[in-house]
PDB file of N, CA and C in Angstrom:
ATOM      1  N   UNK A   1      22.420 -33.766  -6.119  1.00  0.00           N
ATOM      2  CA  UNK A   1      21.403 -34.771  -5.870  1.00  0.00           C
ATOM      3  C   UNK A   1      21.745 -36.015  -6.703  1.00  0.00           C
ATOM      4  N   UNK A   2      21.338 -36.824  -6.124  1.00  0.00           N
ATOM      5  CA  UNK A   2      21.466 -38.542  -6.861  1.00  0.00           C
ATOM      6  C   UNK A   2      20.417 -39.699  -6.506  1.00  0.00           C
ATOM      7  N   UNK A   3      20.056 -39.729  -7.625  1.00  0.00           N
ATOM      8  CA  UNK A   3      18.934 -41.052  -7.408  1.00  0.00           C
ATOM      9  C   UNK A   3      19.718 -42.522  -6.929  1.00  0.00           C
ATOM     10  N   UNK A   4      19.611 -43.214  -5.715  1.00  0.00           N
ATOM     11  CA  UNK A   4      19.798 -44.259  -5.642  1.00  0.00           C
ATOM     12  C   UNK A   4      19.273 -45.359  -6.311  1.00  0.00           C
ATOM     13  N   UNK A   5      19.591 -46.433  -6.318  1.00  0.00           N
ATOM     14  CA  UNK A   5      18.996 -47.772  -6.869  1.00  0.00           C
ATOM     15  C   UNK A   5      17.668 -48.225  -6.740  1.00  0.00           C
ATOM     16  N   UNK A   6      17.190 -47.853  -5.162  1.00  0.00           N
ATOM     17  CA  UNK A   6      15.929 -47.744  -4.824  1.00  0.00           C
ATOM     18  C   UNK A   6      14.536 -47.366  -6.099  1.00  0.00           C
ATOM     19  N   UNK A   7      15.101 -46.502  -7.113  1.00  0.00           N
ATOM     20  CA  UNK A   7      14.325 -45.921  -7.962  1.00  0.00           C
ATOM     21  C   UNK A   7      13.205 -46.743  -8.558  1.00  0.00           C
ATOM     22  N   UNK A   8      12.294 -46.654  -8.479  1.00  0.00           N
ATOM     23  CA  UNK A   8      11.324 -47.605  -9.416  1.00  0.00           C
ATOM     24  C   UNK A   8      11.026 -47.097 -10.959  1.00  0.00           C
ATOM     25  N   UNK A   9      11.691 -45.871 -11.086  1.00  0.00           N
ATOM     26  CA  UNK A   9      11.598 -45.228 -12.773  1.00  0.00           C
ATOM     27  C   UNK A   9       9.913 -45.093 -13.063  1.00  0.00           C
ATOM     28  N   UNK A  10       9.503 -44.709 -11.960  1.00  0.00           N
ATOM     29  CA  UNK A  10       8.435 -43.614 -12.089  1.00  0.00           C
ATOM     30  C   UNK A  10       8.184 -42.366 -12.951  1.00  0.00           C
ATOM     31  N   UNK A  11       9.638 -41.725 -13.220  1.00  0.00           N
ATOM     32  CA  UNK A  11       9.685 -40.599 -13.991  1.00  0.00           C
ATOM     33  C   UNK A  11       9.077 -39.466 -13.355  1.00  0.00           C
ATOM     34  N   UNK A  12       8.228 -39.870 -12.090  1.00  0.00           N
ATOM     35  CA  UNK A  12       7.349 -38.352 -11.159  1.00  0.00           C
ATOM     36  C   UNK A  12       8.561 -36.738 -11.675  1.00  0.00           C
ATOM     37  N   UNK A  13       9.935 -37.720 -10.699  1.00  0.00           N
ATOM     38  CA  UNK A  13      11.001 -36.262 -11.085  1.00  0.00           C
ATOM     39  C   UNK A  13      11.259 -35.965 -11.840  1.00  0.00           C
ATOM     40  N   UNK A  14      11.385 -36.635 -13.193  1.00  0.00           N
ATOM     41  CA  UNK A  14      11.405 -36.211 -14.395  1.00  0.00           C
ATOM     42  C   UNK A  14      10.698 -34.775 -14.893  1.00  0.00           C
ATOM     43  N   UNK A  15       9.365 -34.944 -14.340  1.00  0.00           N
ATOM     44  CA  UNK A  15       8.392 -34.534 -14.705  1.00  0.00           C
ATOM     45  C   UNK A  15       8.498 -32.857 -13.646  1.00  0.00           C
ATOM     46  N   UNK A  16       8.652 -33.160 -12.893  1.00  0.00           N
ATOM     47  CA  UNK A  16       8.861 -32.198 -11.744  1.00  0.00           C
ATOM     48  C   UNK A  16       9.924 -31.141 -11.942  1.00  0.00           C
ATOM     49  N   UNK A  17      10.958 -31.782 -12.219  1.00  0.00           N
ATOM     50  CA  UNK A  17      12.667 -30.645 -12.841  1.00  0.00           C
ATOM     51  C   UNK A  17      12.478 -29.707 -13.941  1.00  0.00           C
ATOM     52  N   UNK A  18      12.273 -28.894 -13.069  1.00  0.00           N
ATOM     53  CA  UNK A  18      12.577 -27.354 -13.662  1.00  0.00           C
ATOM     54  C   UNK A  18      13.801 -26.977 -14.717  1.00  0.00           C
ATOM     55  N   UNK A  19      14.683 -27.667 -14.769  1.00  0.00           N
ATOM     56  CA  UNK A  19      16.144 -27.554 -15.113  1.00  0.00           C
ATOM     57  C   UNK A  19      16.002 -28.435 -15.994  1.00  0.00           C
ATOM     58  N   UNK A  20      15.624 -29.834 -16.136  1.00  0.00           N
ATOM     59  CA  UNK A  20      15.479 -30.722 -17.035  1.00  0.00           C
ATOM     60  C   UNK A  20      17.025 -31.382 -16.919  1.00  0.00           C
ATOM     61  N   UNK A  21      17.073 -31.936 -15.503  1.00  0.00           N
ATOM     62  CA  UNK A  21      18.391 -32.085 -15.197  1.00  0.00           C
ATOM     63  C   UNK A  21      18.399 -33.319 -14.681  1.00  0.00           C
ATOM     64  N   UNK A  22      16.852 -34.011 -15.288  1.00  0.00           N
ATOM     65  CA  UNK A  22      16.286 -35.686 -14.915  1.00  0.00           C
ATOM     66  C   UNK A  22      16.394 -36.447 -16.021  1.00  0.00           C
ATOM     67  N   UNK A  23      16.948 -37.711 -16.101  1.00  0.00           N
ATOM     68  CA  UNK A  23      16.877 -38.320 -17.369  1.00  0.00           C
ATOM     69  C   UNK A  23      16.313 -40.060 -17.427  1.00  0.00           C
ATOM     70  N   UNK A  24      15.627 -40.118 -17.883  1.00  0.00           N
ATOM     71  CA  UNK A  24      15.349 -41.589 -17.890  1.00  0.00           C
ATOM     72  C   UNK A  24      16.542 -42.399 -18.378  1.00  0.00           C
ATOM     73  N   UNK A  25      16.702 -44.009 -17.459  1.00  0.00           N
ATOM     74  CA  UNK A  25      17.377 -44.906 -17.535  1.00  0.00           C
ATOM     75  C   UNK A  25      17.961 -44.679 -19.418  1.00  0.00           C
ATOM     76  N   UNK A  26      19.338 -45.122 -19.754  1.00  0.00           N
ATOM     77  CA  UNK A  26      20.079 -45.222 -20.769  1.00  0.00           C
ATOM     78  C   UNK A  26      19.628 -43.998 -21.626  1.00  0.00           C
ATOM     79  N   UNK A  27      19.196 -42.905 -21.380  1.00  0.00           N
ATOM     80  CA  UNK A  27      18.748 -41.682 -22.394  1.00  0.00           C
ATOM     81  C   UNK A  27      20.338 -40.637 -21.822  1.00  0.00           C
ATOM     82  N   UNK A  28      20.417 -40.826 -23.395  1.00  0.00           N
ATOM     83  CA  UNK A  28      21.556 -39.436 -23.730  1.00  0.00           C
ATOM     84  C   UNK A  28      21.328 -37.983 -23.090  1.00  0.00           C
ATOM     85  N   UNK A  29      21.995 -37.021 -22.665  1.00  0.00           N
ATOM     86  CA  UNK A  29      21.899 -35.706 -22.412  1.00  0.00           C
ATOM     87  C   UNK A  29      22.304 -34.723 -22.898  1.00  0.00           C
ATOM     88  N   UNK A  30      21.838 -33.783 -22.769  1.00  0.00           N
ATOM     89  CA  UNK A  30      23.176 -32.586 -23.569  1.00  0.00           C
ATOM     90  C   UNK A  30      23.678 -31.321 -22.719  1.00  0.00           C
ATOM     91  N   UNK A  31      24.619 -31.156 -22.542  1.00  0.00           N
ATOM     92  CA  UNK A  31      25.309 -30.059 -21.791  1.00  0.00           C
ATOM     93  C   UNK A  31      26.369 -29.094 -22.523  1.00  0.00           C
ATOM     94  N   UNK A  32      25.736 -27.984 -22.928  1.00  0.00           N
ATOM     95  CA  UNK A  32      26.455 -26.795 -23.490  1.00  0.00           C
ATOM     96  C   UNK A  32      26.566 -27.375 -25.135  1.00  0.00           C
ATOM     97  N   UNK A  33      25.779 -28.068 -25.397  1.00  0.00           N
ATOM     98  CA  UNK A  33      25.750 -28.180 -27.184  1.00  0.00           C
ATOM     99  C   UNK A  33      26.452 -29.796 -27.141  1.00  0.00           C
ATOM    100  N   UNK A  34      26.944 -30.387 -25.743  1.00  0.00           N
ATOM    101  CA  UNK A  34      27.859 -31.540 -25.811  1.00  0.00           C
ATOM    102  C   UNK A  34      26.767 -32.814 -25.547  1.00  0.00           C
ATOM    103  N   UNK A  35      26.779 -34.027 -26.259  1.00  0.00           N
ATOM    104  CA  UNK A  35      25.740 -35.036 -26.144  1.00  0.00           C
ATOM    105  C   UNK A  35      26.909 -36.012 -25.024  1.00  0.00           C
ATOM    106  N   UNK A  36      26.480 -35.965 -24.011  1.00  0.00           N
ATOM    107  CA  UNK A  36      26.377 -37.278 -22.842  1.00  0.00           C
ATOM    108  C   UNK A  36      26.094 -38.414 -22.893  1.00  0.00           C
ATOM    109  N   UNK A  37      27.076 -39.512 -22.574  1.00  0.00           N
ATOM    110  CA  UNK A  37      26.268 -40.880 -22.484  1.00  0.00           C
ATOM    111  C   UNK A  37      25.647 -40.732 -20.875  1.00  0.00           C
ATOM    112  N   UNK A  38      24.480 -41.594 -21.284  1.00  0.00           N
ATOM    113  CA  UNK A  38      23.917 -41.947 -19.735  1.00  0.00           C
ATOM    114  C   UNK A  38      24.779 -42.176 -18.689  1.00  0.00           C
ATOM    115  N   UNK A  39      24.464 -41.561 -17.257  1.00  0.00           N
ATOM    116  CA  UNK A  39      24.781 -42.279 -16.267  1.00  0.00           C
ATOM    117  C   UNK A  39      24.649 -43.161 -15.905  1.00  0.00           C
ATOM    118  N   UNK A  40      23.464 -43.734 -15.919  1.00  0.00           N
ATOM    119  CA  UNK A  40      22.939 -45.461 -15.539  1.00  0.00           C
ATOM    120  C   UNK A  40      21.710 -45.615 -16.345  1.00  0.00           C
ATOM    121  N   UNK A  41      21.854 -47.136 -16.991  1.00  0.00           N
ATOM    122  CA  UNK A  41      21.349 -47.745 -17.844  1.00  0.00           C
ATOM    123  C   UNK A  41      20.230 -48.576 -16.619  1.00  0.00           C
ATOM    124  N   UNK A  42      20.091 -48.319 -15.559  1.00  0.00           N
ATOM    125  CA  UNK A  42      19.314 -49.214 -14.403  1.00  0.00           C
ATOM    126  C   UNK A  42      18.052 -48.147 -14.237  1.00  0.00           C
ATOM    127  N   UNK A  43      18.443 -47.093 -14.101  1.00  0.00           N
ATOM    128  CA  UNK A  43      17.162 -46.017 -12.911  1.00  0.00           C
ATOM    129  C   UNK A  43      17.172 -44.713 -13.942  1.00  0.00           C
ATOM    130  N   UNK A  44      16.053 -43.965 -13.171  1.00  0.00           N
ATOM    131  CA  UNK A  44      16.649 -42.326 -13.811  1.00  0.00           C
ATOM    132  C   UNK A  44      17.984 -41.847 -13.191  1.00  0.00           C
ATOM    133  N   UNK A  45      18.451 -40.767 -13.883  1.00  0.00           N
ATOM    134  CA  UNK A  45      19.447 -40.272 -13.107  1.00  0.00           C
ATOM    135  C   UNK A  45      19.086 -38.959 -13.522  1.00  0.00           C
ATOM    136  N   UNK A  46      20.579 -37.963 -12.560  1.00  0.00           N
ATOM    137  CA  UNK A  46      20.322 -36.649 -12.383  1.00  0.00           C
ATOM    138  C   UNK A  46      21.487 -36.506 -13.446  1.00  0.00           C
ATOM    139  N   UNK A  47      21.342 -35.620 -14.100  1.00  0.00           N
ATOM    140  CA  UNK A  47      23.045 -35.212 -14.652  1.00  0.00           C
ATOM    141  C   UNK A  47      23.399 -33.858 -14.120  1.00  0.00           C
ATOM    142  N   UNK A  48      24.358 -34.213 -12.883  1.00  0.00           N
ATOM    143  CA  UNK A  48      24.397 -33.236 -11.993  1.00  0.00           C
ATOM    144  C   UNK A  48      25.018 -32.097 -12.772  1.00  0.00           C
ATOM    145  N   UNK A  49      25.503 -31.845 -13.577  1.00  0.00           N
ATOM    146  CA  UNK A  49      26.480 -30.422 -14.536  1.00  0.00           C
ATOM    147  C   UNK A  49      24.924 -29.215 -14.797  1.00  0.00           C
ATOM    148  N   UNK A  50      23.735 -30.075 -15.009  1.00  0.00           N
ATOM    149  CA  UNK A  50      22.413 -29.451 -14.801  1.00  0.00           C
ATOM    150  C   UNK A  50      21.751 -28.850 -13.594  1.00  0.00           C
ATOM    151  N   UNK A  51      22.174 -30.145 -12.537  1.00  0.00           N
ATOM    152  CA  UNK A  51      20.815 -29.909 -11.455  1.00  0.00           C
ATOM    153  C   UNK A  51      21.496 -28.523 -10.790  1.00  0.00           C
ATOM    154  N   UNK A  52      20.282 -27.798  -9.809  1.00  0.00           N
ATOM    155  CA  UNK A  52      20.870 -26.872  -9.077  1.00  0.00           C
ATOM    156  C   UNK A  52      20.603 -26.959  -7.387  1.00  0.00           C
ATOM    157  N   UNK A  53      19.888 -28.302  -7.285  1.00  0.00           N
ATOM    158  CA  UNK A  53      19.960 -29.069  -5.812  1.00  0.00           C
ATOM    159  C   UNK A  53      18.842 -28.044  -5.387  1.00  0.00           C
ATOM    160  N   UNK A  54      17.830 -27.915  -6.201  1.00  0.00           N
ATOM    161  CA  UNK A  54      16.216 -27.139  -5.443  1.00  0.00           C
ATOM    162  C   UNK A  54      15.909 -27.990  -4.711  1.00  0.00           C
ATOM    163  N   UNK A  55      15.984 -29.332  -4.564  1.00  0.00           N
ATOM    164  CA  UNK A  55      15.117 -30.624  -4.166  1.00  0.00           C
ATOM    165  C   UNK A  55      13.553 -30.661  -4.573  1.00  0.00           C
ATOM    166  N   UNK A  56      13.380 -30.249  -5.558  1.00  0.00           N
ATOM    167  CA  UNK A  56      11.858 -30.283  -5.917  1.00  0.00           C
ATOM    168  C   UNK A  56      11.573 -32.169  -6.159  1.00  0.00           C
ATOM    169  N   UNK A  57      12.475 -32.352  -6.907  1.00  0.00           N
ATOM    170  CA  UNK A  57      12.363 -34.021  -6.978  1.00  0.00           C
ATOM    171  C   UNK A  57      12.149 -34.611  -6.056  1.00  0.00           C
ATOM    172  N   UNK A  58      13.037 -34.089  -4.722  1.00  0.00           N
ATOM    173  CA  UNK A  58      13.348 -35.111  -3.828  1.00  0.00           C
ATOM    174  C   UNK A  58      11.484 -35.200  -3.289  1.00  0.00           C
ATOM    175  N   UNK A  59      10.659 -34.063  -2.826  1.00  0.00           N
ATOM    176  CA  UNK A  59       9.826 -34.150  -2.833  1.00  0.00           C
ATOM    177  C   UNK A  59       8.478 -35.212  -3.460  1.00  0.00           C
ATOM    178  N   UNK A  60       8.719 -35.530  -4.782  1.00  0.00           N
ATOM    179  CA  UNK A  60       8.082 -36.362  -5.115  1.00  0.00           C
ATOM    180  C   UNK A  60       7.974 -37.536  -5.776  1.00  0.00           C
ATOM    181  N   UNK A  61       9.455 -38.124  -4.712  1.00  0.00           N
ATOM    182  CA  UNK A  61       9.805 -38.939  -5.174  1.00  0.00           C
ATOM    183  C   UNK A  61       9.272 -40.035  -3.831  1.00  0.00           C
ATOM    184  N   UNK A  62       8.053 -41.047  -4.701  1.00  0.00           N
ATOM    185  CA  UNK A  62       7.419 -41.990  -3.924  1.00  0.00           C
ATOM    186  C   UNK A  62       8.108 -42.548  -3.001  1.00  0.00           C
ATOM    187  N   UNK A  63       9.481 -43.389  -3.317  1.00  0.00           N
ATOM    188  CA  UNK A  63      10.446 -44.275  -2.600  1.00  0.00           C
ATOM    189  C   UNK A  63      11.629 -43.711  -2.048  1.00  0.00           C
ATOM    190  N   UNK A  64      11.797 -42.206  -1.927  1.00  0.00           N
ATOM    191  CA  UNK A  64      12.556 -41.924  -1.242  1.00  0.00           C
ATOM    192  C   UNK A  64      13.748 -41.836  -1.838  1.00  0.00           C
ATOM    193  N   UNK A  65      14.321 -42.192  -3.333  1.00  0.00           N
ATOM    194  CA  UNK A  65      15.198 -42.923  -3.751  1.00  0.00           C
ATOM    195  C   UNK A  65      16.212 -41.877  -3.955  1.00  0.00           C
ATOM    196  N   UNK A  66      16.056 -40.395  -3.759  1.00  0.00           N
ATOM    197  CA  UNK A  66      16.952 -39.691  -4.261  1.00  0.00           C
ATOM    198  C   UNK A  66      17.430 -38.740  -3.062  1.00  0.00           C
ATOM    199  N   UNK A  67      18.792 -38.369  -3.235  1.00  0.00           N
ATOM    200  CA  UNK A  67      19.397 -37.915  -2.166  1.00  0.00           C
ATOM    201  C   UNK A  67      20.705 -37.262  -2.101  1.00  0.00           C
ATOM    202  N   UNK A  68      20.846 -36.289  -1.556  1.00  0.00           N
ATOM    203  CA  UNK A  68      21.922 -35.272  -1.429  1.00  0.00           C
ATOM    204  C   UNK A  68      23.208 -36.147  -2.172  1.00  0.00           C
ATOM    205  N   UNK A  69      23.690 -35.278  -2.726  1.00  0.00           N
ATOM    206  CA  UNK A  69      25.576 -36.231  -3.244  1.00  0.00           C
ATOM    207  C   UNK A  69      26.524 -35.930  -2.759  1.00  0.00           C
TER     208      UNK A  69
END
């Protein structure tokens, strides 16, 4: 899954991810003890090494903004 540009940084999916595999615009991640720079400093993003493509986000995401990769 991938949030397009469309995003208004609502955070809804944030809030929604089970996996915690949502990250707000320029926020660091961590994967297996390893700290991540952001994907995009613009929108939320997914850090896909997390997500497991439930689409629970895609669901409540107001603008549509997120979408298969």
């Amino acid at each position: 899954m991938v949030i397009t540009d469309e995003c208004i940084s609502c955070a809804a999916c944030v809030d929604e991810c089970e996996n915690n595999a949502i990250y707000n615009a320029g926020e660091e991640y961590t994967v297996n003890g390893e700290t991540k720079a952001p994907i995009s400093e613009d929108h939320t993003f997914i850090a896909p090494e997390l997500c497991n493509d439930c689409k629970s986000c895609v669901e409540v995401c107001a603008v549509d903004a997120i979408v298969e990769a």
